[in-house]
Protein backbone atom coordinates (compact mmCIF):
# COMPACT_ATOMS: atom_id res chain seq x y z
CA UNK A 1 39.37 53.41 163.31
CA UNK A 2 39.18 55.19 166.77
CA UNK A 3 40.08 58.51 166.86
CA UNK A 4 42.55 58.19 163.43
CA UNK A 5 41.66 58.43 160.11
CA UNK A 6 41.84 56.07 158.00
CA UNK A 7 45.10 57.40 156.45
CA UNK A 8 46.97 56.50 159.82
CA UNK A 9 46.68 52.86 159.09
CA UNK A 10 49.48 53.46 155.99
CA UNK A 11 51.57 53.72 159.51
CA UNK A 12 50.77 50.06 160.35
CA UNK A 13 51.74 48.05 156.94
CA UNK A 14 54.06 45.56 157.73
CA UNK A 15 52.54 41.61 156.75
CA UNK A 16 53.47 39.12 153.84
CA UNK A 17 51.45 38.67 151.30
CA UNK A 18 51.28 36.35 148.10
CA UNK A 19 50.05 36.72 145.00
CA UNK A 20 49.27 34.16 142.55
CA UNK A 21 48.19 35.01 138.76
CA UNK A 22 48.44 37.37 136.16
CA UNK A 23 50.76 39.85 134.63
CA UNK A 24 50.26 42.27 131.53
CA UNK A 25 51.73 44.39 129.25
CA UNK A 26 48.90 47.08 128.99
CA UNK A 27 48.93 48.50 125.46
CA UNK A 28 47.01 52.33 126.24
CA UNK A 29 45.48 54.76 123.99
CA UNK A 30 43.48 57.68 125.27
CA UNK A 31 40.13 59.08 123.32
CA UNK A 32 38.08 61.71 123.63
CA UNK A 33 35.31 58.77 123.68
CA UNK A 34 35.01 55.01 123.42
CA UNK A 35 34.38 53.91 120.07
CA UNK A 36 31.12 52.32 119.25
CA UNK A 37 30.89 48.88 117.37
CA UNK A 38 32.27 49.05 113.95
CA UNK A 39 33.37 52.80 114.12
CA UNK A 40 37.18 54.29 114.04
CA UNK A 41 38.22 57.32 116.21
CA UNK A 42 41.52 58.98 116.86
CA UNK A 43 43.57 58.32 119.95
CA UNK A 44 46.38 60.04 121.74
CA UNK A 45 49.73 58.45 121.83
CA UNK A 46 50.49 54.76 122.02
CA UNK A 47 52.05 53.86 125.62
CA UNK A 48 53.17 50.50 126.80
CA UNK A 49 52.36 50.08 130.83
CA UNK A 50 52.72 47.55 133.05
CA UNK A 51 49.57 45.52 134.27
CA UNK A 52 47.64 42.46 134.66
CA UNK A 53 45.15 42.45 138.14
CA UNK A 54 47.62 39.92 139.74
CA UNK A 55 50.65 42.56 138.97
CA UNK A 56 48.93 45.14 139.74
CA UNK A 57 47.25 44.37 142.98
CA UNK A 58 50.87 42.97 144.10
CA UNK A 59 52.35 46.19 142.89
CA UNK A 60 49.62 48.18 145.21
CA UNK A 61 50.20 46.37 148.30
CA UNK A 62 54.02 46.05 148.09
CA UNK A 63 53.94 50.25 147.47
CA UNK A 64 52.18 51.12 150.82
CA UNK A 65 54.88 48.52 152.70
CA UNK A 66 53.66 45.13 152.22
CA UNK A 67 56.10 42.37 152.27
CA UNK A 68 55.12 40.80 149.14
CA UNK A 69 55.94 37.78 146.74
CA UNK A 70 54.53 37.70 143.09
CA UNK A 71 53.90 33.65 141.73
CA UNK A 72 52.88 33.13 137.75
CA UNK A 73 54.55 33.35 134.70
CA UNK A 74 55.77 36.03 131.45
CA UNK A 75 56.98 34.82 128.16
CA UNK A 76 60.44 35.13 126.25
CA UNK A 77 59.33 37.85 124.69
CA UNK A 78 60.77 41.69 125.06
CA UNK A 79 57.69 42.35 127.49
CA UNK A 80 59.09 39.75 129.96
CA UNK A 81 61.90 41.73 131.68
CA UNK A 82 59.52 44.48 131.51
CA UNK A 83 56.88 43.33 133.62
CA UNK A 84 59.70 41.73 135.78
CA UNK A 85 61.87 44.80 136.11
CA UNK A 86 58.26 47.39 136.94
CA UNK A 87 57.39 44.75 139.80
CA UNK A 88 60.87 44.80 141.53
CA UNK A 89 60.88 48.73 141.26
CA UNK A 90 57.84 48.51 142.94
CA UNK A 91 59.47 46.51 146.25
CA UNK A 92 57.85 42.94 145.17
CA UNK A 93 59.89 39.66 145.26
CA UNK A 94 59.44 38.21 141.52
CA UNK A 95 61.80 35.27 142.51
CA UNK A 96 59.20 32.96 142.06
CA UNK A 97 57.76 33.95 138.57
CA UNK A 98 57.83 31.20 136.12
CA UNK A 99 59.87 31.46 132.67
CA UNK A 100 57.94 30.05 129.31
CA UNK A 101 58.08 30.64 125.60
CA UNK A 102 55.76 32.48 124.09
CA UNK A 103 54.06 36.07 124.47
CA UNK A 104 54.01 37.41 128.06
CA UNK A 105 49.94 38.86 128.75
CA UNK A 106 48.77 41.68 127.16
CA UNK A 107 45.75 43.99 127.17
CA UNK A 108 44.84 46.47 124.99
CA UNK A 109 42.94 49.59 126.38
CA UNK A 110 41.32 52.35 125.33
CA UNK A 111 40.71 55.06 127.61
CA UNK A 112 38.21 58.28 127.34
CA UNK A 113 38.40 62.07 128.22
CA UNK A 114 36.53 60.64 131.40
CA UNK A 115 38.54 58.33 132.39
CA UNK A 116 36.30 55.14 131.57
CA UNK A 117 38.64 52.74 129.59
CA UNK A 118 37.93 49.54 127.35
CA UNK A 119 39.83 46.36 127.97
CA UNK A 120 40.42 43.23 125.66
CA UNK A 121 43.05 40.48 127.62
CA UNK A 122 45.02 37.91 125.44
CA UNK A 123 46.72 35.74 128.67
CA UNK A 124 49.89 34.98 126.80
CA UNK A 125 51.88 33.47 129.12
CA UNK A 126 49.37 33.46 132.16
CA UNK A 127 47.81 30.52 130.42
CA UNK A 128 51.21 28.42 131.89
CA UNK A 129 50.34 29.29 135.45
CA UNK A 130 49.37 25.49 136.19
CA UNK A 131 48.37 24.03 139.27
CA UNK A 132 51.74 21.92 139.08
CA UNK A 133 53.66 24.97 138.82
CA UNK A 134 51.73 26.54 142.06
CA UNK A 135 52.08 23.03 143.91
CA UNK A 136 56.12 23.05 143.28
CA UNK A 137 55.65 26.54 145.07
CA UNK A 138 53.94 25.37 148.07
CA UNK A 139 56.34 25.87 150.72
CA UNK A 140 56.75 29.61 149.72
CA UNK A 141 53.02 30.55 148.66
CA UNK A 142 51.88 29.36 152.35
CA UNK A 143 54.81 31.66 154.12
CA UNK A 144 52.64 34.63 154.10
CA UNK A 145 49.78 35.32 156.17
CA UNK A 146 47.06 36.60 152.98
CA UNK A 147 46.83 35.01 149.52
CA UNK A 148 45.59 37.34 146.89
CA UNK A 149 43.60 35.86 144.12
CA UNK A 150 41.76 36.66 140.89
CA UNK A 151 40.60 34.55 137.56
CA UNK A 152 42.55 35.57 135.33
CA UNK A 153 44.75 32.25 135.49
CA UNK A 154 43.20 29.16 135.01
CA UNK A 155 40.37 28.23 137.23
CA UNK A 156 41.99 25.06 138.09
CA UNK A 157 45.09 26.74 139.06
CA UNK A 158 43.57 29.34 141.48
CA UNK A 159 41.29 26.84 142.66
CA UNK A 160 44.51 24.44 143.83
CA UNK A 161 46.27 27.77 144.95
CA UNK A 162 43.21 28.62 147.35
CA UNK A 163 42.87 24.82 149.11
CA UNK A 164 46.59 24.55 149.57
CA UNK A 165 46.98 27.85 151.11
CA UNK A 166 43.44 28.16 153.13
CA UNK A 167 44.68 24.52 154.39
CA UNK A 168 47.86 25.84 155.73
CA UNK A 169 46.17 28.81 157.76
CA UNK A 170 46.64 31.68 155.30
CA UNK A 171 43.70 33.67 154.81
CA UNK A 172 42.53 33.67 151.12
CA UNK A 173 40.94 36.78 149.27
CA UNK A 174 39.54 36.10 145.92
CA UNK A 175 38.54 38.65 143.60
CA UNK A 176 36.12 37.80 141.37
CA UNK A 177 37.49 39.32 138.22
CA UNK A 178 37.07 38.70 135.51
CA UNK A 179 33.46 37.62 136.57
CA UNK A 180 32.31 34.37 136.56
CA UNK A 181 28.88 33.95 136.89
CA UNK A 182 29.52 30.60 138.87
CA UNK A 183 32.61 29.68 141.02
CA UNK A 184 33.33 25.94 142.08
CA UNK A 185 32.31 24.90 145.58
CA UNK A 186 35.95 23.65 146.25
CA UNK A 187 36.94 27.25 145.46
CA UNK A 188 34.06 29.20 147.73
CA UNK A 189 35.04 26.66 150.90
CA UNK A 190 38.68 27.64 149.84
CA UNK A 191 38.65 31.21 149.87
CA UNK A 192 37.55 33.44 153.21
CA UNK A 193 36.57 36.80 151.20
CA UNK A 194 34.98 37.95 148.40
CA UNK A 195 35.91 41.44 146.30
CA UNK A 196 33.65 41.82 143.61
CA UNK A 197 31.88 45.39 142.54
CA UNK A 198 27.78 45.80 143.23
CA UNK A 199 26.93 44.24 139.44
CA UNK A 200 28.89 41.26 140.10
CA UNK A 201 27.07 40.76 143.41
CA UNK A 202 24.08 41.37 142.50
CA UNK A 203 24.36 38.32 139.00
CA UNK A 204 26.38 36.08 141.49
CA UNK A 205 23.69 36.46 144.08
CA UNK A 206 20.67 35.93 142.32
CA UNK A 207 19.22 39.69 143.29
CA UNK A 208 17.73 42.16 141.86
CA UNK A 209 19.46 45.24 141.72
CA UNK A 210 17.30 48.61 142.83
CA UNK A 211 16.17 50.98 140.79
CA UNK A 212 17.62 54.11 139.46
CA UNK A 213 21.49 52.43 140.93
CA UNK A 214 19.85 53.38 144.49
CA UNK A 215 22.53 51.18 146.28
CA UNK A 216 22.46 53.53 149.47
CA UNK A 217 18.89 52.54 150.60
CA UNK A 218 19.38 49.01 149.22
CA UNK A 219 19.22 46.31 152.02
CA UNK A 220 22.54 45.23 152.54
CA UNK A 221 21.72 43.07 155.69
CA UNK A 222 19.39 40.54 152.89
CA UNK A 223 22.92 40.88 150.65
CA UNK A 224 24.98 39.69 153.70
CA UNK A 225 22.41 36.81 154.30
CA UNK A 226 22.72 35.85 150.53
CA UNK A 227 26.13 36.07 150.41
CA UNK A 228 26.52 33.87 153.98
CA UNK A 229 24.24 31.08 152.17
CA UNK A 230 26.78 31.64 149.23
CA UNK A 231 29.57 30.63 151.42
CA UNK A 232 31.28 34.17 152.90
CA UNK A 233 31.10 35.72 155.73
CA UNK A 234 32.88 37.99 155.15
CA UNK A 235 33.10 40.04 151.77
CA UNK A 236 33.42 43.74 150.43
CA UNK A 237 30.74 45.09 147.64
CA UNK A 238 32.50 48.41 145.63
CA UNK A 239 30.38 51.10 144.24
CA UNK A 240 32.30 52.47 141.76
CA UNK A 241 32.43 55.85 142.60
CA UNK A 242 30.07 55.48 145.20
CA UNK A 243 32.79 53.69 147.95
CA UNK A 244 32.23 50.54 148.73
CA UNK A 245 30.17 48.29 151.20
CA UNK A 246 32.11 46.02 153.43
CA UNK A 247 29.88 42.58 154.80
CA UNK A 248 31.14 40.95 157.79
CA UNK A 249 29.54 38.66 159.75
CA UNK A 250 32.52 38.10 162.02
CA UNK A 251 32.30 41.48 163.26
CA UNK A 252 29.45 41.63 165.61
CA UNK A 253 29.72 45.55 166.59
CA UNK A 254 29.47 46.58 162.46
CA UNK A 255 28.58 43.86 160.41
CA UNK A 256 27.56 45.83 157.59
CA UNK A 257 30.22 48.98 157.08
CA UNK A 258 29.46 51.73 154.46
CA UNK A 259 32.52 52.97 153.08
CA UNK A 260 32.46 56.39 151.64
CA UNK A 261 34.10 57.18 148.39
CA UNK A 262 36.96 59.77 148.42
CA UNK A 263 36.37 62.04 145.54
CA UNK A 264 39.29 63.56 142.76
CA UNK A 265 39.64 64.69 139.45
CA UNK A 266 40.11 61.15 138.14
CA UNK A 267 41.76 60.78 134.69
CA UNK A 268 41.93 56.81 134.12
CA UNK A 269 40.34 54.22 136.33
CA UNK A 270 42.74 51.61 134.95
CA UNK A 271 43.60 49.55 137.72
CA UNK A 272 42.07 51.61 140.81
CA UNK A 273 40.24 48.22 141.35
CA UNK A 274 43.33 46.43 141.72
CA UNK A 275 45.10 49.22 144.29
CA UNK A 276 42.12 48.91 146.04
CA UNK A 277 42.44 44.58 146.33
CA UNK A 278 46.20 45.83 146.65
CA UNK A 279 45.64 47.51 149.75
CA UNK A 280 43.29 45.14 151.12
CA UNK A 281 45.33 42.30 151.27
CA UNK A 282 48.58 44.53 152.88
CA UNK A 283 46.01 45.54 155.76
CA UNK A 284 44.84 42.27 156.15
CA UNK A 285 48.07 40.99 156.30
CA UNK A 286 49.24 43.56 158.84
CA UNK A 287 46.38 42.66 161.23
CA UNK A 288 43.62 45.22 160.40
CA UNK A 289 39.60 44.46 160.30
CA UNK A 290 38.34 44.02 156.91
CA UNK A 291 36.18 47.88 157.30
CA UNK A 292 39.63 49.67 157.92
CA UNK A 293 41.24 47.92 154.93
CA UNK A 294 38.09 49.58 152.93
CA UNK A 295 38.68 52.71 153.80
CA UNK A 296 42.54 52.95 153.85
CA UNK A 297 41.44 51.33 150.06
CA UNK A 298 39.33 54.08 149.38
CA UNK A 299 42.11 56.65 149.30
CA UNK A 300 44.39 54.60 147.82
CA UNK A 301 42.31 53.37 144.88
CA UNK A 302 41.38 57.22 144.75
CA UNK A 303 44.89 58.35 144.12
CA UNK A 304 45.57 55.80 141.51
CA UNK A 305 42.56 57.28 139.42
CA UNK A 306 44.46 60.88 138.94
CA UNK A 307 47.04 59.56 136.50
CA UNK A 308 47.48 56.91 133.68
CA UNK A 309 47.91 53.67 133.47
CA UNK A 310 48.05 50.99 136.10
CA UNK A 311 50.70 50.47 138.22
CA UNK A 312 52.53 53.36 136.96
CA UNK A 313 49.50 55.70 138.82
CA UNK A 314 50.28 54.21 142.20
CA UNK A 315 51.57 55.85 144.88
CA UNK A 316 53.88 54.77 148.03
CA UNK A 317 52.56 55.73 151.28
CA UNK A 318 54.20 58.97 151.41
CA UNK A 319 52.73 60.05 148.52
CA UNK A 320 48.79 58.88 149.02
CA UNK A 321 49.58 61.03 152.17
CA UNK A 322 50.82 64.06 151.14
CA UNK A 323 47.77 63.88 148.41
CA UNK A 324 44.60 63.70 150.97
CA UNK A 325 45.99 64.45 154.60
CA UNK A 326 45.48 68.35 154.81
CA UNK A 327 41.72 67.99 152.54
């Protein structure tokens, strides 16, 4: 971003976004380490947090300023109102969100003195996100400029989701998480970027990854090549704590755009992938180039990282400000 940094662009938030999937109740427990297979250890204090990607990442971008509309579905159970009632604090439109009996989603995670965590997923409720429900939605899921996406709804579901919203102009980001080893064609032609972290490229891909985790000499114009022959032009790589990679074919000046990692004391990486998609899809919504959504992501992902739980560690834009602006 000339002359600004990449902070200024919380400034510039303004678009619509959708979101179409998943919503947890994240049951948390913190450990001084993971437990291995078949072994007990003692863990902090039980805490119930809101979650799911799809949650989350509509949480992120509606923080920073995003105009945003959730679409799935919670249960009748008590952690229905919950996940409703964290969203709206949060500034996104839940209007949409489908009603069905049952158990809403939950997680369970375990998180260590590290801040590496453990996830099992039971969808609940996000099982009922069909591909009728998202069809009856149409007219309001293809009202905003970016469609966020992940797979933890059914494939069918964000498949239909994808074609009736990449048919209707709106730019469609799909994050491939949970992984799936293969997509469906009808989904790749559907969606215009790919989020998925360096592992995921590399099985998805077909290539080997380098030695030793050496990702910064790797040859990321081959990986752009692979991924155009996968179907994207256009896609962003993270590196854990090593930033992030963005590949874009459509941008003939940079085409392949290291993003440096901002570094902090982190505490629980729960969800700092889905701030990160979060703020992706409210900059690409508000007009920005895919590289300056990766590194206005970069802080933002960063701040969510130096407090528990998911959407409870993200900031507004104030806040991610105030945190990084004078370091």
């Amino acid at each position: 971003m000339t002359n600004k940094t990449p902070l200024a662009a919380l400034d510039t938030i303004y678009g619509t976004v959708s979101v179409v999937g998943s919503m947890n109740a994240d049951y948390t427990v913190t450990t001084e380490r993971l437990p291995k297979p078949g072994e007990t250890v003692n863990g902090g204090p039980l805490q119930v947090l809101p979650g799911g990607k799809s949650g989350n990442q509509a949480a992120a971008a509606a923080r920073i300023g995003a105009k945003v509309m959730m679409f799935g579905a919670v249960g009748s159970d008590g952690n229905a109102d919950f996940l409703l009632d964290q969203l709206n604090d949060a500034g996104v439109n839940t209007s949409h969100v489908r009603k069905v009996l049952g158990p809403s989603g939950t997680t369970v995670i375990t998180v260590d003195a590290a801040g590496e965590n453990a996830i099992v997923y039971s969808p609940g409720s996000n099982a009922h996100v069909t591909v009728d429900y998202v069809e009856s939605e149409k007219k309001a899921l293809t009202s905003s400029k970016v469609l966020g996406l992940c797979l933890e709804s059914p494939i069918e579901t964000v498949t239909a989701a994808a074609k009736m919203c990449h048919e209707a102009g709106v730019k469609v980001l799909l994050n491939n998480s949970p992984f799936r080893a293969t997509l469906p064609a009808e989904l790749v032609e559907n969606s215009d970027i790919l989020l998925v972290n360096e592992h995921e490229m590399a099985q998805l891909l077909g290539i080997d990854e380098p030695e030793n985790d050496d990702w910064a000499s790797f040859d990321w114009n081959f990986v752009l090549q692979k991924m155009q022959e996968f179907g994207y032009d256009q896609a962003i790589v993270t590196l854990g704590g090593d930033g992030s990679v963005v590949l874009d074919a459509t941008d003939a000046d940079r085409p392949i755009h290291r993003v440096c990692p901002v570094r902090v004391h982190a505490v629980d990486t729960t969800g700092c992938g889905d701030s990160f998609m979060g703020t992706v899809l409210a900059c690409l919504a508000s007009d920005m180039k895919l590289g300056e959504a990766a590194e206005l992501a970069s802080y933002v992902s960063a701040y969510a990282a130096t407090s528990y739980g998911a959407q409870a560690s993200y900031g507004n834009a104030a806040q991610i400000r105030e945190a990084f602006e004078d370091k």
